[in-house]
PDB file of N, CA and C in Angstrom:
ATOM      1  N   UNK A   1      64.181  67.250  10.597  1.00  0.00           N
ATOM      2  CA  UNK A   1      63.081  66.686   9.831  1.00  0.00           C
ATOM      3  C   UNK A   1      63.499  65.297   9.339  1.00  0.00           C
ATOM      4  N   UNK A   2      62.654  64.608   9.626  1.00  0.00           N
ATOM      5  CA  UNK A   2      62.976  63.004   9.005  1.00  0.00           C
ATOM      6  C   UNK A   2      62.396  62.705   7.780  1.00  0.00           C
ATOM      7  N   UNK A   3      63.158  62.489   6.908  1.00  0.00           N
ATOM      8  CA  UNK A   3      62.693  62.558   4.796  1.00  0.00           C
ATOM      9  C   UNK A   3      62.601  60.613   5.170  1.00  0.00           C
ATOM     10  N   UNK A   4      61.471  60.242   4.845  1.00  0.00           N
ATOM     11  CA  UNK A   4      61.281  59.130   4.433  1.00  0.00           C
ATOM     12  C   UNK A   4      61.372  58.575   3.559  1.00  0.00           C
ATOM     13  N   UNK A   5      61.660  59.195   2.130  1.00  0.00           N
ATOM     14  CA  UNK A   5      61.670  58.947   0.820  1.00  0.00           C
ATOM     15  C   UNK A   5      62.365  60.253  -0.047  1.00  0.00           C
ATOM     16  N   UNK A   6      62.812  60.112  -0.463  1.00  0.00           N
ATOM     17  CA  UNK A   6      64.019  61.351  -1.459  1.00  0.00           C
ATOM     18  C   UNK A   6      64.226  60.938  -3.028  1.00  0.00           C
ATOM     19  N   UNK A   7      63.190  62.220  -3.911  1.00  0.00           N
ATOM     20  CA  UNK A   7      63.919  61.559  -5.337  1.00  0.00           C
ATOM     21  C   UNK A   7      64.372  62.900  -5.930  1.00  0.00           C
ATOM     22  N   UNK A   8      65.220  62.871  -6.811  1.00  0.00           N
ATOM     23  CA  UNK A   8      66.384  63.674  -7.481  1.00  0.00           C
ATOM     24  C   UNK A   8      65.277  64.001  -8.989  1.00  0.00           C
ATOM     25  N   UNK A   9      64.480  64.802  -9.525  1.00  0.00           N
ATOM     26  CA  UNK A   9      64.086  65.502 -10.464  1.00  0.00           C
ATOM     27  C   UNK A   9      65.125  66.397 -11.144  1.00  0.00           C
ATOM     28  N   UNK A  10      65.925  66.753 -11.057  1.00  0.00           N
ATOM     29  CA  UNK A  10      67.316  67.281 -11.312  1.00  0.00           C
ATOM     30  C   UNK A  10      67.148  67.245 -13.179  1.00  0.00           C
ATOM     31  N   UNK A  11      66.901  68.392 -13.749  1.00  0.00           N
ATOM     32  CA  UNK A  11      66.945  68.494 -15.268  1.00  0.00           C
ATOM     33  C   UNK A  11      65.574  67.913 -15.737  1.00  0.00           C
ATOM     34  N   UNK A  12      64.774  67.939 -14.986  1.00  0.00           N
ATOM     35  CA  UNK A  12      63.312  67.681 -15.773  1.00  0.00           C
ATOM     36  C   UNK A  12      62.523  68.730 -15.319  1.00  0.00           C
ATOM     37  N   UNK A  13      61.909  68.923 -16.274  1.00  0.00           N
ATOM     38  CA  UNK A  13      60.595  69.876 -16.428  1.00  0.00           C
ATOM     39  C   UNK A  13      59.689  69.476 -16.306  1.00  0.00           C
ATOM     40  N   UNK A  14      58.618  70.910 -16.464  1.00  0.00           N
ATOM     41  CA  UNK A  14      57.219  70.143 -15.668  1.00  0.00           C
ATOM     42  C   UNK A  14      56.514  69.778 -16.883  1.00  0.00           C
ATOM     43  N   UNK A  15      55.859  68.593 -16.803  1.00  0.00           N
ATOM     44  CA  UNK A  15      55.371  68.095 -15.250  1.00  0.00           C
ATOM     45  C   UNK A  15      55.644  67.023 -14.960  1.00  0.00           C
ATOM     46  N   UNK A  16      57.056  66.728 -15.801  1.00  0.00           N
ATOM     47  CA  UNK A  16      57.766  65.323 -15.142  1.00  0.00           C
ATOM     48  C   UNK A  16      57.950  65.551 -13.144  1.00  0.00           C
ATOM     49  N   UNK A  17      58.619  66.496 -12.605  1.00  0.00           N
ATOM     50  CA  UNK A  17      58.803  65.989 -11.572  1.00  0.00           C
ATOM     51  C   UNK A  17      57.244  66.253 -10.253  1.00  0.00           C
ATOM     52  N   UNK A  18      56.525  66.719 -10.835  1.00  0.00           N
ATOM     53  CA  UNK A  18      55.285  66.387 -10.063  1.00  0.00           C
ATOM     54  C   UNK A  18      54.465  65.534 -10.280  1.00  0.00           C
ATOM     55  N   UNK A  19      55.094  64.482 -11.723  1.00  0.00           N
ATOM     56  CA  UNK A  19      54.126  63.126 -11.780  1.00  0.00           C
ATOM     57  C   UNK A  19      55.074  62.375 -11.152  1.00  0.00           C
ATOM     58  N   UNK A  20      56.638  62.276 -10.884  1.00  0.00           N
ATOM     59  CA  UNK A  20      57.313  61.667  -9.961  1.00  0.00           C
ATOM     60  C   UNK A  20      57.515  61.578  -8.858  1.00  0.00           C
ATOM     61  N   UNK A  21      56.778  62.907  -8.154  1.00  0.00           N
ATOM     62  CA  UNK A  21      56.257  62.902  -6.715  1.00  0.00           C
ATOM     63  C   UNK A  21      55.182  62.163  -6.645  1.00  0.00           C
ATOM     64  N   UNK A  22      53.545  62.555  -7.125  1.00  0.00           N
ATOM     65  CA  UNK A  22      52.651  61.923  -7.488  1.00  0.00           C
ATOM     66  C   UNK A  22      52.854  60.350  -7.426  1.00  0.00           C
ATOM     67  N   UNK A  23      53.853  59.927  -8.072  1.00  0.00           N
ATOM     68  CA  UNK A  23      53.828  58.424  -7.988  1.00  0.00           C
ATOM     69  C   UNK A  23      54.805  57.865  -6.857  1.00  0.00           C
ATOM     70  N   UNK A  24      55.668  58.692  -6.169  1.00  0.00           N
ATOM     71  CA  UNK A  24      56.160  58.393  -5.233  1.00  0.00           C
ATOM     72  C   UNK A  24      55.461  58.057  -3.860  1.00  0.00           C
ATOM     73  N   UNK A  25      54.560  59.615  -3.940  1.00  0.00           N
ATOM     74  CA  UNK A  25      53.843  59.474  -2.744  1.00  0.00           C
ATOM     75  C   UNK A  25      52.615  58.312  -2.713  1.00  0.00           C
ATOM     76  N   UNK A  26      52.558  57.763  -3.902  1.00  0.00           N
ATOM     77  CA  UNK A  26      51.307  56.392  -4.113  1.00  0.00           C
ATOM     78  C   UNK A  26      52.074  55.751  -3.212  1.00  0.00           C
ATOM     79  N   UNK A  27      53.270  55.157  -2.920  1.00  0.00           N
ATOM     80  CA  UNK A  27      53.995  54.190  -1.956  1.00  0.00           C
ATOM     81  C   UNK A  27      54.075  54.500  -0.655  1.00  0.00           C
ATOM     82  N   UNK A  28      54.207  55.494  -0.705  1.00  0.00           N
ATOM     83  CA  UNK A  28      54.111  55.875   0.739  1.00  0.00           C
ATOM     84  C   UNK A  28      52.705  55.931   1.534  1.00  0.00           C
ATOM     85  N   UNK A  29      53.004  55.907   3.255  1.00  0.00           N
ATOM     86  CA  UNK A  29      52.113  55.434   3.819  1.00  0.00           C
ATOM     87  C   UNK A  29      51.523  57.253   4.867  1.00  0.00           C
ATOM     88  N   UNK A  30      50.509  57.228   4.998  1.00  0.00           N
ATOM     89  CA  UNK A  30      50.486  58.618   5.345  1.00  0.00           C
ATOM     90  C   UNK A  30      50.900  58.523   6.282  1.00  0.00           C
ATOM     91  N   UNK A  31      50.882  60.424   6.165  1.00  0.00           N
ATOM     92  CA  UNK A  31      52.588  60.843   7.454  1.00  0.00           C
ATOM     93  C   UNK A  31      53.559  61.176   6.808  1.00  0.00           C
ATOM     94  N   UNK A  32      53.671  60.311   5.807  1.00  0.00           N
ATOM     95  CA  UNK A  32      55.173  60.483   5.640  1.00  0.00           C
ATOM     96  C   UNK A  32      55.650  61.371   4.740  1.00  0.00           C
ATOM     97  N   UNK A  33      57.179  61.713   4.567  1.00  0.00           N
ATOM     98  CA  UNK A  33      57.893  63.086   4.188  1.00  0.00           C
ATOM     99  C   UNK A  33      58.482  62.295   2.873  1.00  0.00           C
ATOM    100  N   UNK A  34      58.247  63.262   1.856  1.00  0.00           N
ATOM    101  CA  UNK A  34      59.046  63.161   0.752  1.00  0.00           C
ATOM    102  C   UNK A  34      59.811  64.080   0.295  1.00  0.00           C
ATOM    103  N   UNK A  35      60.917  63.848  -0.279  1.00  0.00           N
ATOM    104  CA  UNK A  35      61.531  65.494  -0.418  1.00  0.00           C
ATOM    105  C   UNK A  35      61.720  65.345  -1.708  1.00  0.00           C
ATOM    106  N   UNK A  36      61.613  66.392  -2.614  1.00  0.00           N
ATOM    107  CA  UNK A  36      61.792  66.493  -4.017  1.00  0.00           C
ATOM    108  C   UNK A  36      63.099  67.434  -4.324  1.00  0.00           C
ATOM    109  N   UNK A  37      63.915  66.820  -5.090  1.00  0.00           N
ATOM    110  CA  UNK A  37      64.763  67.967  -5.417  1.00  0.00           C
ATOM    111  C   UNK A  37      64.551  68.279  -6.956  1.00  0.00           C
ATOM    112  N   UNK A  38      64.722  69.639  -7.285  1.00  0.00           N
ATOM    113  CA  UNK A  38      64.501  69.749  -8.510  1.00  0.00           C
ATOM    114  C   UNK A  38      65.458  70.919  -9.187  1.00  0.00           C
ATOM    115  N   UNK A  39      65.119  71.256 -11.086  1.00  0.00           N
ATOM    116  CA  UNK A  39      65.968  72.374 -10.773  1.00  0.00           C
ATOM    117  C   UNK A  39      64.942  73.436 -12.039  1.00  0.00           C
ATOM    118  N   UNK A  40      63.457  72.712 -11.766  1.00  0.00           N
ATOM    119  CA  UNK A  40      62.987  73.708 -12.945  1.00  0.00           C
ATOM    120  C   UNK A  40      62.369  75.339 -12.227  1.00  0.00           C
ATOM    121  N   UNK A  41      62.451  76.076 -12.062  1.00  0.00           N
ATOM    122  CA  UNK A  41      61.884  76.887 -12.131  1.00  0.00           C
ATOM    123  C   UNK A  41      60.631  77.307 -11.527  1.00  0.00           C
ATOM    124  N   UNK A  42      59.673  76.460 -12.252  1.00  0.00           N
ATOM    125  CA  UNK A  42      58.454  76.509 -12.586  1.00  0.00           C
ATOM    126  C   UNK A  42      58.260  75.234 -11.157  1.00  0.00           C
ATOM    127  N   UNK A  43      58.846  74.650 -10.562  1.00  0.00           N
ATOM    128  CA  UNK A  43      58.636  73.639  -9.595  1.00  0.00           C
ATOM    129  C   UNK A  43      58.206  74.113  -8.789  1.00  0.00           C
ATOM    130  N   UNK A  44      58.319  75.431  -8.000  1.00  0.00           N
ATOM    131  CA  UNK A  44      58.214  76.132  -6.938  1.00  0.00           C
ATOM    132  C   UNK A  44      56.537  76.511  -7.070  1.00  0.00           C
ATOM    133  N   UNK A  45      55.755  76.954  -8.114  1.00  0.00           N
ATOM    134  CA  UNK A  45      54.816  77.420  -7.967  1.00  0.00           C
ATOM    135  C   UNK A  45      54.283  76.017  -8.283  1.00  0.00           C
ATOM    136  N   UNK A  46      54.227  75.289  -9.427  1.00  0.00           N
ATOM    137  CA  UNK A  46      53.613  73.599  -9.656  1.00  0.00           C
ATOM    138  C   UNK A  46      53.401  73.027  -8.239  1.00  0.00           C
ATOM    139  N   UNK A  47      54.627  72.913  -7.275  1.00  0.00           N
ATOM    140  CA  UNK A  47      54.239  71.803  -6.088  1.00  0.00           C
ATOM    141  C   UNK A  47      53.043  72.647  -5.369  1.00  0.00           C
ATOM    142  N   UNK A  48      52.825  73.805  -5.315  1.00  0.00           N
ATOM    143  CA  UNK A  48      52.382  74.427  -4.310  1.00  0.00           C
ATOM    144  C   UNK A  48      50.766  74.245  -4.730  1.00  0.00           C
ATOM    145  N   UNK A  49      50.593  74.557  -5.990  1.00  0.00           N
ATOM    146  CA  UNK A  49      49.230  74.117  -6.715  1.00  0.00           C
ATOM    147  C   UNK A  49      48.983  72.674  -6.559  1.00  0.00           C
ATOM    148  N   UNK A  50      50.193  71.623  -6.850  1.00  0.00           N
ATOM    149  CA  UNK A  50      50.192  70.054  -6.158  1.00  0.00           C
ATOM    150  C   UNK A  50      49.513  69.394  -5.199  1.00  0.00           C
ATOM    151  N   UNK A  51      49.707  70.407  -3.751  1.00  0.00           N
ATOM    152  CA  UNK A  51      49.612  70.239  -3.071  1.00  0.00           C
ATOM    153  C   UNK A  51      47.952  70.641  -2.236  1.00  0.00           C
ATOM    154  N   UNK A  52      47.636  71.582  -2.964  1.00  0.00           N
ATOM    155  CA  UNK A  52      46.106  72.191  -2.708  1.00  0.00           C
ATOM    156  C   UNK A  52      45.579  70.828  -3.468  1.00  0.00           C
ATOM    157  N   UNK A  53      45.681  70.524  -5.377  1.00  0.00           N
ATOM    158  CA  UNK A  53      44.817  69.793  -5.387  1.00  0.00           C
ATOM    159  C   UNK A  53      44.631  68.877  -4.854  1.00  0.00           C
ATOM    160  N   UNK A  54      45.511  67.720  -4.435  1.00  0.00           N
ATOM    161  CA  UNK A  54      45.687  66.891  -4.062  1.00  0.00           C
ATOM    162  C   UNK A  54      45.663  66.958  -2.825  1.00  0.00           C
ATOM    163  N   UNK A  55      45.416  67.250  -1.476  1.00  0.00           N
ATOM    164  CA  UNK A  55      45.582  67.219  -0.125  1.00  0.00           C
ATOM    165  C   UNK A  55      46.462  67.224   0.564  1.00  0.00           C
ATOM    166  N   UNK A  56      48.064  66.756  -0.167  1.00  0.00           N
ATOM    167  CA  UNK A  56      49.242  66.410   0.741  1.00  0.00           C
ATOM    168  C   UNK A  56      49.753  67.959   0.976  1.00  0.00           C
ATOM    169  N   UNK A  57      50.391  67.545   2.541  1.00  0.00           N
ATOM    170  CA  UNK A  57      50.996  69.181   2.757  1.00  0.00           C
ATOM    171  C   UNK A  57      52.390  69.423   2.277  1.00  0.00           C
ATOM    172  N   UNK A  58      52.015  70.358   1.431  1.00  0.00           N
ATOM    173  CA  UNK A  58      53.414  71.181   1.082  1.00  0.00           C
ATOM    174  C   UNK A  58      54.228  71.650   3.040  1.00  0.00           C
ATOM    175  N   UNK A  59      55.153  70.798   2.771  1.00  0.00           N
ATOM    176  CA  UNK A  59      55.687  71.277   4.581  1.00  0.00           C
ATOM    177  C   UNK A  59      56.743  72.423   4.807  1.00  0.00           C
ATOM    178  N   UNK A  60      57.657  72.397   3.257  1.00  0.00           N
ATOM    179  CA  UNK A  60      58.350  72.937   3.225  1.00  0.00           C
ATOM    180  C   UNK A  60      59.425  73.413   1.515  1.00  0.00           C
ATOM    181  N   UNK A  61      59.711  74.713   1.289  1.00  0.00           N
ATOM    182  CA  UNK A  61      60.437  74.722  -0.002  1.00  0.00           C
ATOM    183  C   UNK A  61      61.232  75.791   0.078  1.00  0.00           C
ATOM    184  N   UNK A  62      61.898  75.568  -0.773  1.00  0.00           N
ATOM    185  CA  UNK A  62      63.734  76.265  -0.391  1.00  0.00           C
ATOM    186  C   UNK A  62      64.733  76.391  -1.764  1.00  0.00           C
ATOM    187  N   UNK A  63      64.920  76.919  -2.069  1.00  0.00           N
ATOM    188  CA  UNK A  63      65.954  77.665  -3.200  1.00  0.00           C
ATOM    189  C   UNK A  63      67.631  77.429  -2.881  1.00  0.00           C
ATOM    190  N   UNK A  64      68.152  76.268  -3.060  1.00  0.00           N
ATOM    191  CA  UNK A  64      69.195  75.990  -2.764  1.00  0.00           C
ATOM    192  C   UNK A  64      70.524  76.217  -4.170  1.00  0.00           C
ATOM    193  N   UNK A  65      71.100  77.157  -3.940  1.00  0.00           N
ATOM    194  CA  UNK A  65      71.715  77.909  -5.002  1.00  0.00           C
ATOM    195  C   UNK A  65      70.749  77.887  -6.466  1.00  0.00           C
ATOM    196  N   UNK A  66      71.160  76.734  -7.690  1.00  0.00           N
ATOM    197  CA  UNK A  66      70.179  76.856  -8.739  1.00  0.00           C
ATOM    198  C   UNK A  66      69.327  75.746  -8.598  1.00  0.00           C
ATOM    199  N   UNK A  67      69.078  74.920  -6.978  1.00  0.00           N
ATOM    200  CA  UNK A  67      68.080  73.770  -6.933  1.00  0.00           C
ATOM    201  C   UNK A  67      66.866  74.328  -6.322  1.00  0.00           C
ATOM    202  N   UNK A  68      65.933  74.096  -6.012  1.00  0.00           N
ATOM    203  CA  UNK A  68      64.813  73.642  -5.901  1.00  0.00           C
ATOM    204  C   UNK A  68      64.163  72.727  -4.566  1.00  0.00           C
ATOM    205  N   UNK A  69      63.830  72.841  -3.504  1.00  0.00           N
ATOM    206  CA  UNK A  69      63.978  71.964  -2.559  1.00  0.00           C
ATOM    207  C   UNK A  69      61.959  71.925  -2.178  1.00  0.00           C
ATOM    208  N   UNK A  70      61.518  70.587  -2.314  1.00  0.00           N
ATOM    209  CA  UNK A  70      60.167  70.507  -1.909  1.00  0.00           C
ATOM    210  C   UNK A  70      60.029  69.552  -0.968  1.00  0.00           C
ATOM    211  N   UNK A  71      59.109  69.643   0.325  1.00  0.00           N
ATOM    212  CA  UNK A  71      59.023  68.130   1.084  1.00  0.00           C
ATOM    213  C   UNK A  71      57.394  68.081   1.067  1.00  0.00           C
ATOM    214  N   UNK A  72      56.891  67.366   1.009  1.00  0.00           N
ATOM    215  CA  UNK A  72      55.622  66.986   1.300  1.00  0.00           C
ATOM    216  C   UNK A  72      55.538  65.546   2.218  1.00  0.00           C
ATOM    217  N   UNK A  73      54.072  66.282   2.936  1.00  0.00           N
ATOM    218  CA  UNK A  73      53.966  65.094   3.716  1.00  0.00           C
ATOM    219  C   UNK A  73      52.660  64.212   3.400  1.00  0.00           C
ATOM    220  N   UNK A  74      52.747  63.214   3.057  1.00  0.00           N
ATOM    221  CA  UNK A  74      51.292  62.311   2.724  1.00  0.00           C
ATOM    222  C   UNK A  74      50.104  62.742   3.224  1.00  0.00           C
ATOM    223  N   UNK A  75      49.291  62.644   2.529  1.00  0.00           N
ATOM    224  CA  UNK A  75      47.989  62.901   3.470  1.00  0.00           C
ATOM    225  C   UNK A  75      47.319  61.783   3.643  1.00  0.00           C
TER     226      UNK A  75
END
């Protein structure tokens, strides 16, 4: 998978790191992959609701020991 953009949410809660996706993916051009790393919890079900409202596809998410792994792709 090719990550076009990667930001570290690491110790923030919601809904800091889905307004930091949110504003990530404003830069980006559609198509493209963002990957979120995070370590709240509550990230796993937030992106997934993220991703309905907003249109971008949730592509992929993953539980990496106590992280958090989200990619979305622009819509």
């Amino acid at each position: 998978m090719n990550i076009d953009k990667e930001i570290d949410t690491r110790g923030l809660n919601c809904p800091l790191p889905i307004l930091k996706a949110k504003k990530a993916l404003a830069d980006m051009q559609s198509g493209q992959l963002l990957k979120v790393v995070a370590t709240d919890v509550g990230s796993m079900r937030d992106f997934q609701a993220f991703a309905k409202q907003t249109g971008n596809e949730l592509v992929e998410q993953q539980t990496v020991g106590e992280e958090y792994v989200h990619v979305l792709r622009r819509r």
